[in-house]
N, C-alpha and C. Protein backbone atom coordinates (compact mmCIF):
# COMPACT_ATOMS: atom_id res chain seq x y z
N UNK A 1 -4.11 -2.25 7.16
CA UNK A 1 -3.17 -1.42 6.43
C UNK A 1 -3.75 -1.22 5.03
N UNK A 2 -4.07 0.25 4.92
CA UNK A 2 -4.68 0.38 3.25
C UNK A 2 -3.38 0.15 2.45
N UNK A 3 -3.66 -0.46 0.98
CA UNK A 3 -3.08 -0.73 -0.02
C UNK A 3 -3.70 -0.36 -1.52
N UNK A 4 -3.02 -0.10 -2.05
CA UNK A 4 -2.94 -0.03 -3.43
C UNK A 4 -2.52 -0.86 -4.75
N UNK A 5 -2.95 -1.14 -5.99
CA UNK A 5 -1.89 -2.06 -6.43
C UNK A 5 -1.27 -1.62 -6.83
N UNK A 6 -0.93 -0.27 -7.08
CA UNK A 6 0.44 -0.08 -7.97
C UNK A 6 0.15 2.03 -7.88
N UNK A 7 1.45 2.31 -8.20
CA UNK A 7 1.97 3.51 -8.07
C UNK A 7 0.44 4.08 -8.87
N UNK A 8 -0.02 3.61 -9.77
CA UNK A 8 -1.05 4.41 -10.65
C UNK A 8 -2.47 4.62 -9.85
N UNK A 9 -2.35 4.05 -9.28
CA UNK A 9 -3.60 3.35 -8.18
C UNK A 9 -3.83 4.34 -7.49
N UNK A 10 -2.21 4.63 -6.62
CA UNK A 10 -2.16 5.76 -5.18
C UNK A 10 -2.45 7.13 -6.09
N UNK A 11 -1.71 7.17 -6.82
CA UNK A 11 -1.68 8.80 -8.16
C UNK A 11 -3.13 8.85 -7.72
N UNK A 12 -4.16 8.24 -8.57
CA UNK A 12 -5.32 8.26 -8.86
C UNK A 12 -6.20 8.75 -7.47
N UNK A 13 -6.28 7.64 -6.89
CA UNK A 13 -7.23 7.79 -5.47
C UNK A 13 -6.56 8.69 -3.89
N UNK A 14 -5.24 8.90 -4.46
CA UNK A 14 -4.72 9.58 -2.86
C UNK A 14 -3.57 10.58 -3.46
N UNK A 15 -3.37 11.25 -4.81
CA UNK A 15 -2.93 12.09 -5.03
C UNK A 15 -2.73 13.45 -3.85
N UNK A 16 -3.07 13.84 -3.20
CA UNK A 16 -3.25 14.37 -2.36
C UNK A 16 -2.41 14.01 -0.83
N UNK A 17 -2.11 12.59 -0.67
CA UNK A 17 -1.37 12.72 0.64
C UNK A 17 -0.17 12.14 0.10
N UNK A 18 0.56 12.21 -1.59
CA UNK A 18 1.07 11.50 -1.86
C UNK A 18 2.62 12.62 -1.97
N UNK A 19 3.51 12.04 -1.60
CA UNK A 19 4.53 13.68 -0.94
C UNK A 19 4.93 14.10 -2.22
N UNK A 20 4.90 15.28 -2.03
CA UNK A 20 5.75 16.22 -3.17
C UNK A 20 6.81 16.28 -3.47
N UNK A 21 7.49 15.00 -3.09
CA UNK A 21 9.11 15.26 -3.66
C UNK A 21 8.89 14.35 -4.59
N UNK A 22 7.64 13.12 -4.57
CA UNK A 22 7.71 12.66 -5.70
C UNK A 22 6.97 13.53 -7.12
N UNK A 23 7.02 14.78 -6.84
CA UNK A 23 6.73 15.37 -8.66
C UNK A 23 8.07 15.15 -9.60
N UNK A 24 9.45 15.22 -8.49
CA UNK A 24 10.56 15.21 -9.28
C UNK A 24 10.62 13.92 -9.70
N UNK A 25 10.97 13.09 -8.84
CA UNK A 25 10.38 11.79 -9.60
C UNK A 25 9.78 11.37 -10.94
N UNK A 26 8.79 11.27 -10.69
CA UNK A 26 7.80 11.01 -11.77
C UNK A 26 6.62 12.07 -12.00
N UNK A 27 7.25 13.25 -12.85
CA UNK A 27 6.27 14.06 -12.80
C UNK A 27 5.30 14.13 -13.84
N UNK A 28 4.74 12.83 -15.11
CA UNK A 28 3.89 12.48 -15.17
C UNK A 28 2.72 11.96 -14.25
N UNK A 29 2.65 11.22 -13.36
CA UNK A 29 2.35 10.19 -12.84
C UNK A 29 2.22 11.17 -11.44
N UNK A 30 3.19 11.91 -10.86
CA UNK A 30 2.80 12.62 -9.34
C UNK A 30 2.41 14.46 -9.55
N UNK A 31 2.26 14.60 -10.62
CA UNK A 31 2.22 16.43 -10.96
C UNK A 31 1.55 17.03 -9.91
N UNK A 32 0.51 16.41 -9.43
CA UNK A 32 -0.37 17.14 -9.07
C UNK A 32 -0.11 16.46 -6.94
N UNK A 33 0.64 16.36 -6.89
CA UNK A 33 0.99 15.26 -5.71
C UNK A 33 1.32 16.60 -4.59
N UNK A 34 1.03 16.73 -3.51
CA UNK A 34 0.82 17.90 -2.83
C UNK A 34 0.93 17.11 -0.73
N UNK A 35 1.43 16.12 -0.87
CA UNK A 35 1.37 15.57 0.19
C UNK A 35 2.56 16.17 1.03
N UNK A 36 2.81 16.05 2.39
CA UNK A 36 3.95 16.56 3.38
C UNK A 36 5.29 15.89 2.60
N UNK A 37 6.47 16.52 2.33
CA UNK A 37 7.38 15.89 2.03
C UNK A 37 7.82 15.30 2.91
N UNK A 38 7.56 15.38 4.62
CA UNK A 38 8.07 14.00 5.68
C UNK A 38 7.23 13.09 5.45
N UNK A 39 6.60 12.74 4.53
CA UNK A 39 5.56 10.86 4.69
C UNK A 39 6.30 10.44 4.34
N UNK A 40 6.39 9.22 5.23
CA UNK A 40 6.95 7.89 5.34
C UNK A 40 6.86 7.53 3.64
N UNK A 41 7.88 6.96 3.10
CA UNK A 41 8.12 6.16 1.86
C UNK A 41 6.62 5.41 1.01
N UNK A 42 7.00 4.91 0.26
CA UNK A 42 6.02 4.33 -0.21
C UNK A 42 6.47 2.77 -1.05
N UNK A 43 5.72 1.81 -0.57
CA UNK A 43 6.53 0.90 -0.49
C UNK A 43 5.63 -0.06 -0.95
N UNK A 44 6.59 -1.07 -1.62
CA UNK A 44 5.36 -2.40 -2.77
C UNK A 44 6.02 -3.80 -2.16
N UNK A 45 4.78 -4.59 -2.34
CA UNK A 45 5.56 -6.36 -1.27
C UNK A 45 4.99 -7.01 -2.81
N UNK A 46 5.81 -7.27 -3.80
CA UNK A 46 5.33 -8.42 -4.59
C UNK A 46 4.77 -7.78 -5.76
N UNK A 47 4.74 -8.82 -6.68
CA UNK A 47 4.17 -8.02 -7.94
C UNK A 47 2.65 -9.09 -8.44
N UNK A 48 2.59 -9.56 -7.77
CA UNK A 48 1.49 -10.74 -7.87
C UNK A 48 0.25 -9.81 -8.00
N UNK A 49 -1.29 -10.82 -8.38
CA UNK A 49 -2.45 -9.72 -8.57
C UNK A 49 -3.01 -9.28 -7.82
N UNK A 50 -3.60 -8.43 -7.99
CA UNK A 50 -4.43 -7.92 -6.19
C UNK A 50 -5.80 -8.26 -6.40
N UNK A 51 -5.74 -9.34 -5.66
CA UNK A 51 -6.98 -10.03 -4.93
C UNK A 51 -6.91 -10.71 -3.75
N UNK A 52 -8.43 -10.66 -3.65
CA UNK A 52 -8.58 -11.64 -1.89
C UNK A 52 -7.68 -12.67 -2.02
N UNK A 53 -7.23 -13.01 -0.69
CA UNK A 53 -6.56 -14.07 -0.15
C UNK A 53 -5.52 -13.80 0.26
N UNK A 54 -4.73 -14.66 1.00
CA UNK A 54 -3.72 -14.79 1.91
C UNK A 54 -2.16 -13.91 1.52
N UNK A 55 -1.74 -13.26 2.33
CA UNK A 55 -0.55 -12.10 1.51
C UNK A 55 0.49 -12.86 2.37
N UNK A 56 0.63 -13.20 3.12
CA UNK A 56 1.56 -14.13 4.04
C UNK A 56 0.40 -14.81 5.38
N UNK A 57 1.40 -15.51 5.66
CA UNK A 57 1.09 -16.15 7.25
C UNK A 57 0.22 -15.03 8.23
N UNK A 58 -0.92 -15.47 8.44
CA UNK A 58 -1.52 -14.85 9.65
C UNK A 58 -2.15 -13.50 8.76
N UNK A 59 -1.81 -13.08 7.34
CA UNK A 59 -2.67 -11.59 6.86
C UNK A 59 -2.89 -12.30 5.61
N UNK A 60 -3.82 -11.78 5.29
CA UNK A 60 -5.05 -11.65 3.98
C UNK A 60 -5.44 -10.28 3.73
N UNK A 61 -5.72 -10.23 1.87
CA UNK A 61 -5.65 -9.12 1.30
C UNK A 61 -7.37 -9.17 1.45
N UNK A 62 -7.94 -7.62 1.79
CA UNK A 62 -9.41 -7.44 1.57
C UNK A 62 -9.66 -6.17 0.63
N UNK A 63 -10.45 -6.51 -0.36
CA UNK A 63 -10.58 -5.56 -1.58
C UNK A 63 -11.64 -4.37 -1.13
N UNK A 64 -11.95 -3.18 -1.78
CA UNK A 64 -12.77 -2.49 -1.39
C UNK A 64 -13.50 -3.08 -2.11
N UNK A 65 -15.01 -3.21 -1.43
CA UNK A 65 -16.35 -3.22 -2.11
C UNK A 65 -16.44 -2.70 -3.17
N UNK A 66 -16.55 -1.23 -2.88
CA UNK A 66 -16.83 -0.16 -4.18
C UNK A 66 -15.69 0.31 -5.09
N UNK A 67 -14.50 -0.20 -5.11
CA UNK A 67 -13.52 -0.17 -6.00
C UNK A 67 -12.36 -1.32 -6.08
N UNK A 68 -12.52 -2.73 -6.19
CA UNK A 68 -11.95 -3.45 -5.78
C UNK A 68 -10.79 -3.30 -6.46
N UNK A 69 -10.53 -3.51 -7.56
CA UNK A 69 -9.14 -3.13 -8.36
C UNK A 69 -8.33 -1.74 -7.80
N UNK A 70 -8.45 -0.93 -7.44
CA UNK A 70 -7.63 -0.24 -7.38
C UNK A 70 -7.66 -0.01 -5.66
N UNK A 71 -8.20 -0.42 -4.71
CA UNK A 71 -8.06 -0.61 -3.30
C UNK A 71 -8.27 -1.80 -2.40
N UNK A 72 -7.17 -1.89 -1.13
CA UNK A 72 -8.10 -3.13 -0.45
C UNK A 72 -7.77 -2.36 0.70
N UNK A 73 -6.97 -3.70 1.75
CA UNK A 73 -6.73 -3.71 3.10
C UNK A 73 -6.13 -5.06 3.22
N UNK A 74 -4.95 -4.82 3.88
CA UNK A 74 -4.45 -6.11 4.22
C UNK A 74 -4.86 -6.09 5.58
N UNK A 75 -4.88 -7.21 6.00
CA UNK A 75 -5.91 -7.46 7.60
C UNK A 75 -5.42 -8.89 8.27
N UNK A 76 -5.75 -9.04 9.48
CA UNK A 76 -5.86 -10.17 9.98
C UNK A 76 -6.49 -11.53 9.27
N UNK A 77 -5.87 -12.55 9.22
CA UNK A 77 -6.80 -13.63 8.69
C UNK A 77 -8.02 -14.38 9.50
N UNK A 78 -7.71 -14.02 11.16
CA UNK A 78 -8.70 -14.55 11.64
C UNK A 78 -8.38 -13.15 13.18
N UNK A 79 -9.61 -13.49 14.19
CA UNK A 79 -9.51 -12.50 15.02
C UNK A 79 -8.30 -12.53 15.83
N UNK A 80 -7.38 -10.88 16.42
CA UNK A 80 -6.08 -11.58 16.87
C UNK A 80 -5.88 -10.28 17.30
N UNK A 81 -4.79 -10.32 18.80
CA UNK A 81 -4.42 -8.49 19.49
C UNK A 81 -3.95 -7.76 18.44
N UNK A 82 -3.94 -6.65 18.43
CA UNK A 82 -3.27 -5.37 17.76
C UNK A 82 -2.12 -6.03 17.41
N UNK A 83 -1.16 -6.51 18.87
CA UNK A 83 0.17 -7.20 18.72
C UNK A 83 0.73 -7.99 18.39
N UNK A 84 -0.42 -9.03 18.23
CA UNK A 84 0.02 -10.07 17.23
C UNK A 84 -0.10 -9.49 15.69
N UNK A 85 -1.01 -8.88 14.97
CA UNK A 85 -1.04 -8.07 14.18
C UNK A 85 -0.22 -7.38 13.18
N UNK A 86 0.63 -6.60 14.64
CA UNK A 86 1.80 -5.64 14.49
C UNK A 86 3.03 -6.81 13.86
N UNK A 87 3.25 -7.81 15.03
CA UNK A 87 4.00 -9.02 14.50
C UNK A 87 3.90 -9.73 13.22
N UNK A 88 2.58 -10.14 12.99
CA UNK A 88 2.51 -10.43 11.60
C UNK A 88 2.85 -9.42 10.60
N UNK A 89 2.60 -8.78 10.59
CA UNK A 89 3.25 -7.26 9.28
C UNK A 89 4.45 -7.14 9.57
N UNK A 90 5.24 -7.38 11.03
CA UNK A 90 6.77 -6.61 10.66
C UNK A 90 7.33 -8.02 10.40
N UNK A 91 6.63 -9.33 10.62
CA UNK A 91 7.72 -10.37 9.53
C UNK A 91 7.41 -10.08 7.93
N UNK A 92 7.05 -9.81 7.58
CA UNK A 92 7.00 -9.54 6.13
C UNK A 92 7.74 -8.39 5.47
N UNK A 93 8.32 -7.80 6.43
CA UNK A 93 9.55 -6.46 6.29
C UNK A 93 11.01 -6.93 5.09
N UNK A 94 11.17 -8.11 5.03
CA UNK A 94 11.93 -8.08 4.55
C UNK A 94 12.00 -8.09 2.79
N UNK A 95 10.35 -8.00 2.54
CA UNK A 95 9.44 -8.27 1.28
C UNK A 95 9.98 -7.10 0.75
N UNK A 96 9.10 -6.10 1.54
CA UNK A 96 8.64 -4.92 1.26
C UNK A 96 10.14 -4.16 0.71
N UNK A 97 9.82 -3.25 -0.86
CA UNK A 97 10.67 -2.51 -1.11
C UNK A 97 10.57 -0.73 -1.15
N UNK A 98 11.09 -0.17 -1.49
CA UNK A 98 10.51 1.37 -1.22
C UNK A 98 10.64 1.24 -2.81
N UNK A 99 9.38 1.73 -3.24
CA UNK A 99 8.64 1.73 -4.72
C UNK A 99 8.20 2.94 -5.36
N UNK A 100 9.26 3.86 -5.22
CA UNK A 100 8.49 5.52 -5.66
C UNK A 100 9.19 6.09 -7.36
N UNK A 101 9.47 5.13 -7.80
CA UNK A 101 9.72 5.01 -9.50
C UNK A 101 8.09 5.03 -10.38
């Protein structure tokens, strides 16, 4: 699951799939935001720093190589089905808030 650390992050590197209803929003920060207004929400788990290591049970945060601060991937911590996977991310549902301020 790609991640970002923060609303300034997505602006920056994915302006483009980022939906257009957030220009009303924050139309500093989304002006130029041109994404489908049906995408799914956009949503933050925690305010902690973004780096490697463990984000809950069973997932770990992985940084991009070539831009580590402003991208990773949250991932499996060790090899595991799609479905266990899927399981590990939807216990952490109750973290996650919808973050489009």
């Amino acid at each position: 699951m790609s991640v970002q650390p923060s609303l300034e992050a997505l602006a920056r590197r994915y302006l483009l799939q980022v939906p257009k209803r957030l220009r009303e929003v924050n139309p500093r920060l989304f002006r130029g935001a041109t994404g489908s207004p049906n995408t799914a929400y956009i949503w933050a788990m925690g305010n902690g720093p973004f780096v490697e290591g463990p984000v809950a049970p069973d997932l770990a945060l992985r940084c991009d190589t070539e831009q580590p601060i402003l991208h990773g991937v949250v991932e499996p911590d060790r090899v595991m089905s799609l479905s266990d996977f899927q399981t590990a991310l939807a216990t952490t549902r109750d973290v996650w808030i919808i973050e489009e301020q």
